[in-house]
PDB file of N, CA and C in Angstrom:
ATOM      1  N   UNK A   1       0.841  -1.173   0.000  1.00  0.00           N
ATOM      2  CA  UNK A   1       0.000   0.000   0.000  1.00  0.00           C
ATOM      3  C   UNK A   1       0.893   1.246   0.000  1.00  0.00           C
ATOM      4  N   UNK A   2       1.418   1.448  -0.909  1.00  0.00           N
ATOM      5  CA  UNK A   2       2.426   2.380  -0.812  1.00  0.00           C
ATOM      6  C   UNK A   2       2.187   3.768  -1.025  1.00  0.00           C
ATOM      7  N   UNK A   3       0.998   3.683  -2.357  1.00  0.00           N
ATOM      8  CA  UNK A   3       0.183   5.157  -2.223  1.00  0.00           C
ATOM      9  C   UNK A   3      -0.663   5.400  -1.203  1.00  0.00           C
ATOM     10  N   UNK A   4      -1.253   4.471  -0.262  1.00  0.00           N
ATOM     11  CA  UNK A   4      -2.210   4.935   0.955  1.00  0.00           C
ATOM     12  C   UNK A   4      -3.230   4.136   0.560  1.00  0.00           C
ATOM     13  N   UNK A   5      -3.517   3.300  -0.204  1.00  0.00           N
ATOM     14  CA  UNK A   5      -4.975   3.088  -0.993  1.00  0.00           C
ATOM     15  C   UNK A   5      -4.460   2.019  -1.277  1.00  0.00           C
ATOM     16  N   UNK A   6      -5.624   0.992  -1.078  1.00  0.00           N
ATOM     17  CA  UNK A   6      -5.085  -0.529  -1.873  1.00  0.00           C
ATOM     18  C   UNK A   6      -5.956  -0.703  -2.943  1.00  0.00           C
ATOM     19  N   UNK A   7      -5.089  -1.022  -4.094  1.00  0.00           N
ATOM     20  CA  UNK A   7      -6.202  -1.497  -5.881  1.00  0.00           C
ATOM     21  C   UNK A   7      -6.088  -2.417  -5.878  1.00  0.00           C
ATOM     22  N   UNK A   8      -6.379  -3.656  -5.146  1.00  0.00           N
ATOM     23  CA  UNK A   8      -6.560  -4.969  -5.401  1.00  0.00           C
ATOM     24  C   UNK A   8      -7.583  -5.105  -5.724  1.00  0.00           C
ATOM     25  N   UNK A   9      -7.729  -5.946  -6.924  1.00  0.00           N
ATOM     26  CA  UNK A   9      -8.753  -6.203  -7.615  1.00  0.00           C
ATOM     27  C   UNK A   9      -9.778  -5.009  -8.530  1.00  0.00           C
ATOM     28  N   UNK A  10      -9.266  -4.025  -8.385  1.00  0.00           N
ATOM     29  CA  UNK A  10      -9.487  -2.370  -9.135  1.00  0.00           C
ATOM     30  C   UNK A  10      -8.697  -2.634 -10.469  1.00  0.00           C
ATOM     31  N   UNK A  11      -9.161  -2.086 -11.268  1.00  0.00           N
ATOM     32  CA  UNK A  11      -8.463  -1.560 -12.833  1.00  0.00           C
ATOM     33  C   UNK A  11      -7.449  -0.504 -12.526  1.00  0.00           C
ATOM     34  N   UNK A  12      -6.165  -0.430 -12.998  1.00  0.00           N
ATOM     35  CA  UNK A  12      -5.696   0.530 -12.841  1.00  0.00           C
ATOM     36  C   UNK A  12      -5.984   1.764 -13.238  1.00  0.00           C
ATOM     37  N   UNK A  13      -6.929   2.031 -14.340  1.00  0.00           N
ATOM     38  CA  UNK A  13      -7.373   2.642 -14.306  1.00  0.00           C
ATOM     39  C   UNK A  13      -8.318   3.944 -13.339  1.00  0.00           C
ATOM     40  N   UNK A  14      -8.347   3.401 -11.983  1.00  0.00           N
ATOM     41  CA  UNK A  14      -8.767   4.044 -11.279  1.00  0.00           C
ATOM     42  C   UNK A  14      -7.453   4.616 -10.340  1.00  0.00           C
ATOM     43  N   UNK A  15      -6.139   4.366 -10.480  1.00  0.00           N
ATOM     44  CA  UNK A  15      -5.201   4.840  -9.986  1.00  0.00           C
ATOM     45  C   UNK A  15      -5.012   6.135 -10.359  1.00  0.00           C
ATOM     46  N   UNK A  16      -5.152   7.572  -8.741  1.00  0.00           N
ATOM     47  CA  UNK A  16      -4.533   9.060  -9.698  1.00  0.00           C
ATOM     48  C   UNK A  16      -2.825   8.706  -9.540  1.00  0.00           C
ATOM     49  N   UNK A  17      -2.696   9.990 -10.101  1.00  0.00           N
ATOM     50  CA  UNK A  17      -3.652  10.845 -11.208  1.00  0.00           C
ATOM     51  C   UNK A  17      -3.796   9.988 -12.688  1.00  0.00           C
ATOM     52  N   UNK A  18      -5.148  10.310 -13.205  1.00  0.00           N
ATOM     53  CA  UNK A  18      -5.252   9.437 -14.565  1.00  0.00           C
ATOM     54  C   UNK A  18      -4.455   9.535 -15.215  1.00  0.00           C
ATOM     55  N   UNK A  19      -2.996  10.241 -15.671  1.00  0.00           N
ATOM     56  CA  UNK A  19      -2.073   9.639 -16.368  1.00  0.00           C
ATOM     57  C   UNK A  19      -1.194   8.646 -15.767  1.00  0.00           C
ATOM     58  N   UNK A  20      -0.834   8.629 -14.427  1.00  0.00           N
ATOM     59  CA  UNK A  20      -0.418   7.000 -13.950  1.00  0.00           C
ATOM     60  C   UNK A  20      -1.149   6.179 -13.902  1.00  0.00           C
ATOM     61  N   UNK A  21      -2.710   6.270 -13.849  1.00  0.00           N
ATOM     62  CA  UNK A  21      -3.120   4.734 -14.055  1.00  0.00           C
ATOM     63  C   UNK A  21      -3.599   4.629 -15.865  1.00  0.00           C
ATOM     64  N   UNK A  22      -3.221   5.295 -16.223  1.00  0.00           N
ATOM     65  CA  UNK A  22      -3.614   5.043 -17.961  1.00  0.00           C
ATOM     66  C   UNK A  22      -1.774   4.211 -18.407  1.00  0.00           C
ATOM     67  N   UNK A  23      -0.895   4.845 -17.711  1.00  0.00           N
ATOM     68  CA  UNK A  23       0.508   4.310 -18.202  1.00  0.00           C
ATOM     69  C   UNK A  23       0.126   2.890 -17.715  1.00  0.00           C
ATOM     70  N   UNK A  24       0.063   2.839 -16.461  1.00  0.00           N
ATOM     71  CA  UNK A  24      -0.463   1.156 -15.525  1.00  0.00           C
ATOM     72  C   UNK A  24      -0.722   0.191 -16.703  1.00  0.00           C
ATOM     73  N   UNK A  25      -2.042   0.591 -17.215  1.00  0.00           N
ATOM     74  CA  UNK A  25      -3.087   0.236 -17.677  1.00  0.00           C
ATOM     75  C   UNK A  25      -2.439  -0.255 -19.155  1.00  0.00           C
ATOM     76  N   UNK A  26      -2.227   0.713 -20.011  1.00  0.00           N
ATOM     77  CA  UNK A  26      -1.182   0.551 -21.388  1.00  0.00           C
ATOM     78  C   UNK A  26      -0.400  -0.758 -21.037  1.00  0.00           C
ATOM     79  N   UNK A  27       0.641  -0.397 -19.941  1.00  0.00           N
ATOM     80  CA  UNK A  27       1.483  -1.213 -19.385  1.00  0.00           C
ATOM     81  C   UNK A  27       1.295  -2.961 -19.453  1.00  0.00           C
ATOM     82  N   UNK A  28      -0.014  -2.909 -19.004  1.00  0.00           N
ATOM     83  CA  UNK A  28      -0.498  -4.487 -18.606  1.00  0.00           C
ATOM     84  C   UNK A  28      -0.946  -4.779 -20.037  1.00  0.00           C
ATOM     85  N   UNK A  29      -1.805  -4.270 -21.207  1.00  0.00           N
ATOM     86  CA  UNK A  29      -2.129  -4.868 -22.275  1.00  0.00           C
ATOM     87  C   UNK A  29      -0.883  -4.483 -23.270  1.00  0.00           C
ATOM     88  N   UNK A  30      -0.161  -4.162 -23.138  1.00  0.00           N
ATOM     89  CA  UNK A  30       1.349  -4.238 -24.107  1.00  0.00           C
ATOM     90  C   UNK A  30       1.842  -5.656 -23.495  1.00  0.00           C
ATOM     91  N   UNK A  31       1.852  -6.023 -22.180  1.00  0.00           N
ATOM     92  CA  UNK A  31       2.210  -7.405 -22.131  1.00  0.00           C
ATOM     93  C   UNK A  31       1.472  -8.326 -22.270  1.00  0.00           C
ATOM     94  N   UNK A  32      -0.203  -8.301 -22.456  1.00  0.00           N
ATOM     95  CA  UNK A  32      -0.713  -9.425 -22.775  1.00  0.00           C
ATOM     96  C   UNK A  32      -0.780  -9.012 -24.517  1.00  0.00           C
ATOM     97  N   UNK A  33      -0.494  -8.371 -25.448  1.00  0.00           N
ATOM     98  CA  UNK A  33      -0.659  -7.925 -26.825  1.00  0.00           C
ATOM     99  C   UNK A  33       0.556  -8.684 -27.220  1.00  0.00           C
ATOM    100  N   UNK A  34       1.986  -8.438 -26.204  1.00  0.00           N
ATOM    101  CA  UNK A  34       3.140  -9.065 -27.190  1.00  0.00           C
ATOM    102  C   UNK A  34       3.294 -10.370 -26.363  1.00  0.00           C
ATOM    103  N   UNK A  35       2.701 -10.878 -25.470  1.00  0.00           N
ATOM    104  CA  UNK A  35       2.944 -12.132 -24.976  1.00  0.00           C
ATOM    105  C   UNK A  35       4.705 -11.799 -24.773  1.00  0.00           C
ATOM    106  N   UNK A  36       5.169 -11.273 -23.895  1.00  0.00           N
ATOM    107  CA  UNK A  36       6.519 -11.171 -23.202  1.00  0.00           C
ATOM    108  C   UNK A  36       6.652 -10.517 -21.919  1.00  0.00           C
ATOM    109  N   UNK A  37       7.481 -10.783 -21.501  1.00  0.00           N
ATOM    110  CA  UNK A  37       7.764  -9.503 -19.809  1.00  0.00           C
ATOM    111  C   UNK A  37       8.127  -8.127 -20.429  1.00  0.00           C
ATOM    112  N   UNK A  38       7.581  -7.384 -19.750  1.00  0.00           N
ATOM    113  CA  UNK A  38       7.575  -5.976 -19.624  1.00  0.00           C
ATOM    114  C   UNK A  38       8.532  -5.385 -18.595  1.00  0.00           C
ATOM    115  N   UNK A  39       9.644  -4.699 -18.593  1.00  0.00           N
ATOM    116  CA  UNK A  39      10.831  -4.145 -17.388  1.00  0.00           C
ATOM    117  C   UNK A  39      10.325  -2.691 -17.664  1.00  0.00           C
ATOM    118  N   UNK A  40       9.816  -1.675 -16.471  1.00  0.00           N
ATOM    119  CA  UNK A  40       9.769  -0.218 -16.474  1.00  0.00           C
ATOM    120  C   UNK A  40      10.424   0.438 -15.187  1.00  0.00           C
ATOM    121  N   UNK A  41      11.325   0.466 -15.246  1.00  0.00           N
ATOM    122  CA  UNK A  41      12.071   1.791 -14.558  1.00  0.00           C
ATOM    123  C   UNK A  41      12.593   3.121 -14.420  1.00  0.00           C
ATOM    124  N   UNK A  42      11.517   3.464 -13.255  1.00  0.00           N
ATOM    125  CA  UNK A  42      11.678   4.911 -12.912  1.00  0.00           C
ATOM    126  C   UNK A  42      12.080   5.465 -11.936  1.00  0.00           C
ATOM    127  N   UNK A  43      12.517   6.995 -12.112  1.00  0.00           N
ATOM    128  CA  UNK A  43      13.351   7.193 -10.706  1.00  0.00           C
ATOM    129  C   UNK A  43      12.450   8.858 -10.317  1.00  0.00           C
ATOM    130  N   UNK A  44      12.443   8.752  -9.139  1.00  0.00           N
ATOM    131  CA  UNK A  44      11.378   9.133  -8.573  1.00  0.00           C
ATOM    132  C   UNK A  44      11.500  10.330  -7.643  1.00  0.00           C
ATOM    133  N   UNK A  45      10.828  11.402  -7.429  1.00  0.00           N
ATOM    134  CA  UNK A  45      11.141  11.980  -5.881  1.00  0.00           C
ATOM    135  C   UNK A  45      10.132  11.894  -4.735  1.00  0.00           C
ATOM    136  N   UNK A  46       9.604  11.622  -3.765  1.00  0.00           N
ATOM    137  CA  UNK A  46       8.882  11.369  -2.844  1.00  0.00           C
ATOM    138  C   UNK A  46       8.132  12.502  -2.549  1.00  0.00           C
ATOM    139  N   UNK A  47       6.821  12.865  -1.925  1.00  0.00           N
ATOM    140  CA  UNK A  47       6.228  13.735  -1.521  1.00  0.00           C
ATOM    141  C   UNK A  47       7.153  14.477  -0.149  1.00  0.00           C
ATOM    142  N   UNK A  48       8.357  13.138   0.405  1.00  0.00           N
ATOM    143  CA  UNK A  48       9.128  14.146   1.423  1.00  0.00           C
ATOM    144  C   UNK A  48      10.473  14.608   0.965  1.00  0.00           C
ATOM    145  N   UNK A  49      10.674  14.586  -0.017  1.00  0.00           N
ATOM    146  CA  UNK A  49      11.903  14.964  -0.956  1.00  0.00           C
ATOM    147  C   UNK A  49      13.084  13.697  -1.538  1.00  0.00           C
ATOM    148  N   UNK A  50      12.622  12.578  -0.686  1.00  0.00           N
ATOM    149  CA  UNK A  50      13.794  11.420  -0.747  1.00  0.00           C
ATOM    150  C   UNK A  50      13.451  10.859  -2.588  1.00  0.00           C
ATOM    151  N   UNK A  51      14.609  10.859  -3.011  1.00  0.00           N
ATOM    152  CA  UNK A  51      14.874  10.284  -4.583  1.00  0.00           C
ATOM    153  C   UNK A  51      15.046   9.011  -4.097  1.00  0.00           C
ATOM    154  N   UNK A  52      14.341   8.584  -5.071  1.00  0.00           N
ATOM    155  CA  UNK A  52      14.486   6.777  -5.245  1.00  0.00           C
ATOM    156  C   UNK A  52      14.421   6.308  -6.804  1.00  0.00           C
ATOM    157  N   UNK A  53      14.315   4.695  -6.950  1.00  0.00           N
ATOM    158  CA  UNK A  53      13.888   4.258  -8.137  1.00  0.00           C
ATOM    159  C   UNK A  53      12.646   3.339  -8.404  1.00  0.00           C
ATOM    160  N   UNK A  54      11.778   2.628  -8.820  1.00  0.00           N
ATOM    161  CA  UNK A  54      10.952   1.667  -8.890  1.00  0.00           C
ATOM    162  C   UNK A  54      11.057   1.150 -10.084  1.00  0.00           C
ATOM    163  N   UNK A  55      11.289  -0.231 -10.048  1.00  0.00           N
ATOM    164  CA  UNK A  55      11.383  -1.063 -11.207  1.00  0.00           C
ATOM    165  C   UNK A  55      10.953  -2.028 -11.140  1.00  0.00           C
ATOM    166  N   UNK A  56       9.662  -2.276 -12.286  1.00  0.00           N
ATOM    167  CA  UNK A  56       8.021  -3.316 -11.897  1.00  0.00           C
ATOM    168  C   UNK A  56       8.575  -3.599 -13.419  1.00  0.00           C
ATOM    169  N   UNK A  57       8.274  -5.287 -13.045  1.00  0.00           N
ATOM    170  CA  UNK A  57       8.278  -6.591 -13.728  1.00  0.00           C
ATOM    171  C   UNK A  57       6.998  -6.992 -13.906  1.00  0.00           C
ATOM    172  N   UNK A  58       6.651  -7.216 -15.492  1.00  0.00           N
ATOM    173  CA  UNK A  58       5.343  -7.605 -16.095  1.00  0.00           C
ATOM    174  C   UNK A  58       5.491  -8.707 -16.768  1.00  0.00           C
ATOM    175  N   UNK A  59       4.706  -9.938 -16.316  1.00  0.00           N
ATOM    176  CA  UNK A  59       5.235 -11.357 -16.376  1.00  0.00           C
ATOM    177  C   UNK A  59       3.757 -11.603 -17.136  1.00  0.00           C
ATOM    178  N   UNK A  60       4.050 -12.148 -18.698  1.00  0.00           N
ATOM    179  CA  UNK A  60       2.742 -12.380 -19.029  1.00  0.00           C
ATOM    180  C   UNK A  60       2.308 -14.175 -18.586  1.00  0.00           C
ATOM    181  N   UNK A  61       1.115 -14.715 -17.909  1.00  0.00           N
ATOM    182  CA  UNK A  61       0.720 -15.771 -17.486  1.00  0.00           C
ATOM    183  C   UNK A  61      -0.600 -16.219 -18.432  1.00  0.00           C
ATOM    184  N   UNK A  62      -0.211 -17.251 -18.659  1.00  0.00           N
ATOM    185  CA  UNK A  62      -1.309 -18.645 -19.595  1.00  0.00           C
ATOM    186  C   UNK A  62      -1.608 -19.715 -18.528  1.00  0.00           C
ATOM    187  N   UNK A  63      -3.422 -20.210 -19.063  1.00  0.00           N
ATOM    188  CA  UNK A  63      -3.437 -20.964 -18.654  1.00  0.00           C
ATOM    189  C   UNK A  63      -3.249 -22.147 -19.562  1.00  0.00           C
ATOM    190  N   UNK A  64      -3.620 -21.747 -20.764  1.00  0.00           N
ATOM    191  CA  UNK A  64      -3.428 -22.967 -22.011  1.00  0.00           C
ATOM    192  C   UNK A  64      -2.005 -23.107 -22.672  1.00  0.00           C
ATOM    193  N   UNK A  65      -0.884 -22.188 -22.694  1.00  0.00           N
ATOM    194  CA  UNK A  65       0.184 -22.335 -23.107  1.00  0.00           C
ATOM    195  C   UNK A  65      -0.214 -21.525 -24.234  1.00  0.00           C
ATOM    196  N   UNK A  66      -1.084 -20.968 -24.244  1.00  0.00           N
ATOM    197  CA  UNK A  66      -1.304 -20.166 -25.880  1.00  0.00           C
ATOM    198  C   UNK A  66      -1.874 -18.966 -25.781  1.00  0.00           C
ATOM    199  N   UNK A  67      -2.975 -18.383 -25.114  1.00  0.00           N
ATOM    200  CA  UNK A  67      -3.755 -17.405 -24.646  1.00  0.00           C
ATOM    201  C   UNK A  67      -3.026 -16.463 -23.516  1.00  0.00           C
ATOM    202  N   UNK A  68      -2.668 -15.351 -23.491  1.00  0.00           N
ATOM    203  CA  UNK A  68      -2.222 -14.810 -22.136  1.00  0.00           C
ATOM    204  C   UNK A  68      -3.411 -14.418 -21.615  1.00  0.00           C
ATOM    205  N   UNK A  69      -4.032 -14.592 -20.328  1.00  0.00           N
ATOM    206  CA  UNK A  69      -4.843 -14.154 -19.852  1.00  0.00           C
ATOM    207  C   UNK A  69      -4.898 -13.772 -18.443  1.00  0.00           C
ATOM    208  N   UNK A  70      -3.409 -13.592 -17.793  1.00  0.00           N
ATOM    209  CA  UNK A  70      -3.365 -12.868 -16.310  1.00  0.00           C
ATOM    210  C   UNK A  70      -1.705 -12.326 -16.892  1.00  0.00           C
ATOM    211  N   UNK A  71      -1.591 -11.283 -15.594  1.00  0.00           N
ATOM    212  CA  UNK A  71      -0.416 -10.512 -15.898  1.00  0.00           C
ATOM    213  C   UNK A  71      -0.201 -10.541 -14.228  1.00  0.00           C
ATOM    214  N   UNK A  72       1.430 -10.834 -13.816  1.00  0.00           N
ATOM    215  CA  UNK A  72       1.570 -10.574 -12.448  1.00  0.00           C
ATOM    216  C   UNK A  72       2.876  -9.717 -12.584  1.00  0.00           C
ATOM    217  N   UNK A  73       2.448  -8.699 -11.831  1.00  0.00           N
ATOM    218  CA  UNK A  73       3.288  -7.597 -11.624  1.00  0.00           C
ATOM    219  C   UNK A  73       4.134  -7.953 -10.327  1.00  0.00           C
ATOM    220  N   UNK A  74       5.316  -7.205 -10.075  1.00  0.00           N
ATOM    221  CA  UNK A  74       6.198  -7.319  -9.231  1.00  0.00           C
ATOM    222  C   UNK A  74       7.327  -5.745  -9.044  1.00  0.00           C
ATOM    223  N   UNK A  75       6.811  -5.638  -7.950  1.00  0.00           N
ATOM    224  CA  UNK A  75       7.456  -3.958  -8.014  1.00  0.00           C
ATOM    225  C   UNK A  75       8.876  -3.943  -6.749  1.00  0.00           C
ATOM    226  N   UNK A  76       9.750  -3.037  -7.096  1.00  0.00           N
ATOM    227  CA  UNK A  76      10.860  -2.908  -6.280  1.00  0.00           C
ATOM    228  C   UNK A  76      10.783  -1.839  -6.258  1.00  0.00           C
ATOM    229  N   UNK A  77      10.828  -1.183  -4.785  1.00  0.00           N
ATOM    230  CA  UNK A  77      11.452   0.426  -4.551  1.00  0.00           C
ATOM    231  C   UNK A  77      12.512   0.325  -3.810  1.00  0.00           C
ATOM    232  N   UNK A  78      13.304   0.518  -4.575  1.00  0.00           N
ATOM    233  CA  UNK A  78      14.836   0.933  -4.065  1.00  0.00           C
ATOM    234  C   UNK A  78      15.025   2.709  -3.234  1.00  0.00           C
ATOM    235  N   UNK A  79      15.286   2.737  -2.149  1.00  0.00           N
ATOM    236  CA  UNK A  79      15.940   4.067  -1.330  1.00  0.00           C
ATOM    237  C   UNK A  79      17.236   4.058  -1.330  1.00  0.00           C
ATOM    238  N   UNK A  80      17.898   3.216  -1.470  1.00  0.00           N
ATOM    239  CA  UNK A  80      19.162   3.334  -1.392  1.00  0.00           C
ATOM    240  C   UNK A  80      20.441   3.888  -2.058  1.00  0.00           C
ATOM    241  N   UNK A  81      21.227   4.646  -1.245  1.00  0.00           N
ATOM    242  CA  UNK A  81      21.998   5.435  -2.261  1.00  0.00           C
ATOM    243  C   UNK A  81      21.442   6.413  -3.362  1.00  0.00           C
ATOM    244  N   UNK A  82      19.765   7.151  -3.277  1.00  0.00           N
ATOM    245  CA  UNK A  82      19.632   7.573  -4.316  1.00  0.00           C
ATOM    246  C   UNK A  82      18.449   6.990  -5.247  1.00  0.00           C
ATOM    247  N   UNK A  83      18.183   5.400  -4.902  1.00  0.00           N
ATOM    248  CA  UNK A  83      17.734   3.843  -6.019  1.00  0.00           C
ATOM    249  C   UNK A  83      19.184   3.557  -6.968  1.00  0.00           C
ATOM    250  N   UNK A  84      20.052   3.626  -6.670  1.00  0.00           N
ATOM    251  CA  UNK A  84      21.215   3.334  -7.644  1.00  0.00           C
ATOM    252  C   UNK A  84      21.317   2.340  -7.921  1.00  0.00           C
ATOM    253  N   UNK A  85      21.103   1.326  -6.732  1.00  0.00           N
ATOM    254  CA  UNK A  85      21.961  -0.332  -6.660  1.00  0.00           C
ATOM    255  C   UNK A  85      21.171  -0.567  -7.307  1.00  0.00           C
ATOM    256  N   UNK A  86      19.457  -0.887  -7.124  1.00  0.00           N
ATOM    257  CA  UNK A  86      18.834  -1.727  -7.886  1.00  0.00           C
ATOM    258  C   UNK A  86      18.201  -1.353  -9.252  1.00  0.00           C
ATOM    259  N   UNK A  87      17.944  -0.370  -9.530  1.00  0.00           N
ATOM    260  CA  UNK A  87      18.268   0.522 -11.085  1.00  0.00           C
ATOM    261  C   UNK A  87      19.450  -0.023 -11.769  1.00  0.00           C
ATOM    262  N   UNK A  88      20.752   0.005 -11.006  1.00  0.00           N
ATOM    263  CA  UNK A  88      22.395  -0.235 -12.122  1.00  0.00           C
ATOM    264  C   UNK A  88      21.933  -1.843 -12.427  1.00  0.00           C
ATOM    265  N   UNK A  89      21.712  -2.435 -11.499  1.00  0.00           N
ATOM    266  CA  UNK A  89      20.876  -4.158 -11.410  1.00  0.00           C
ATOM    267  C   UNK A  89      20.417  -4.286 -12.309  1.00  0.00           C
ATOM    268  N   UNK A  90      19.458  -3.558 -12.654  1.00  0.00           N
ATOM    269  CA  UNK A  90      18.304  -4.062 -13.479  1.00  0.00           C
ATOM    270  C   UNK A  90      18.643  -3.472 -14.704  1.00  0.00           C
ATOM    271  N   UNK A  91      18.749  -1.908 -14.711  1.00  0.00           N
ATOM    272  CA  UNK A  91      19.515  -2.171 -16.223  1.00  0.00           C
ATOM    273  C   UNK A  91      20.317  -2.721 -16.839  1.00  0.00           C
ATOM    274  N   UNK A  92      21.421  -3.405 -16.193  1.00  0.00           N
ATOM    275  CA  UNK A  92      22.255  -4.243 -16.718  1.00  0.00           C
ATOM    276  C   UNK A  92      22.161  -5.595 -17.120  1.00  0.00           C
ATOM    277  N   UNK A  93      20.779  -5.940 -16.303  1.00  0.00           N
ATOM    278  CA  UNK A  93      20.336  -7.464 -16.523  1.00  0.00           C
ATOM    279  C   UNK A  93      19.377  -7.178 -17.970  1.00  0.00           C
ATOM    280  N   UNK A  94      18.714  -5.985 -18.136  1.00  0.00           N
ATOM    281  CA  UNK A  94      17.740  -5.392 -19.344  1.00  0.00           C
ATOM    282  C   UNK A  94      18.622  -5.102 -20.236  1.00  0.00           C
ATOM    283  N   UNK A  95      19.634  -4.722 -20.515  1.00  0.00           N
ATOM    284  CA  UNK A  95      20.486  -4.210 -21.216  1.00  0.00           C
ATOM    285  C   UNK A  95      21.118  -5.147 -22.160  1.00  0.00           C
ATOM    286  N   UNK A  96      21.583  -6.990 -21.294  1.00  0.00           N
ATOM    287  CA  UNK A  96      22.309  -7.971 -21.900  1.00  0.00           C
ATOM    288  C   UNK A  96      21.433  -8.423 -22.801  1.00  0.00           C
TER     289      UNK A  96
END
């Protein structure tokens, strides 16, 4: 619950402001459209000034081996150093 509000089971679409839950939203049917994982990392400043990074993993899921029809997301917020460590991480693993 990191914004204050839990969207479980909500469309992202109802996430503010409507241009973060429309990116959300894009986000999840670009990975069920290309049937692949989705890597988005961003770096961030906090409502109390602290810079960080977040980097959410979009895992497309079948139940038939052919159809994608669930998407499980997986989010990291890095504080550390800035978000450096796990940003340099992940781009480098996105990058190879």
């Amino acid at each position: 619950m990191v914004r204050g509000v839990d969207y479980t089971n909500r469309s992202p679409l109802e996430i503010p402001p409507v241009e973060l839950g429309q990116f959300i939203f894009d986000s999840y049917v670009a990975t069920v459209s290309e049937q692949k994982p989705c890597l988005d990392i961003e770096e961030y400043i906090s409502v109390t000034g602290r810079t960080g990074a977040k980097s959410v993993l979009r895992l497309p899921l079948s139940d038939d081996e052919a159809t994608v029809n669930k998407v499980v997301a997986c989010m990291i917020y890095d504080i550390s150093l800035n978000g450096t460590k796990v940003k340099d991480f992940l781009d480098s693993v996105h990058s190879s």
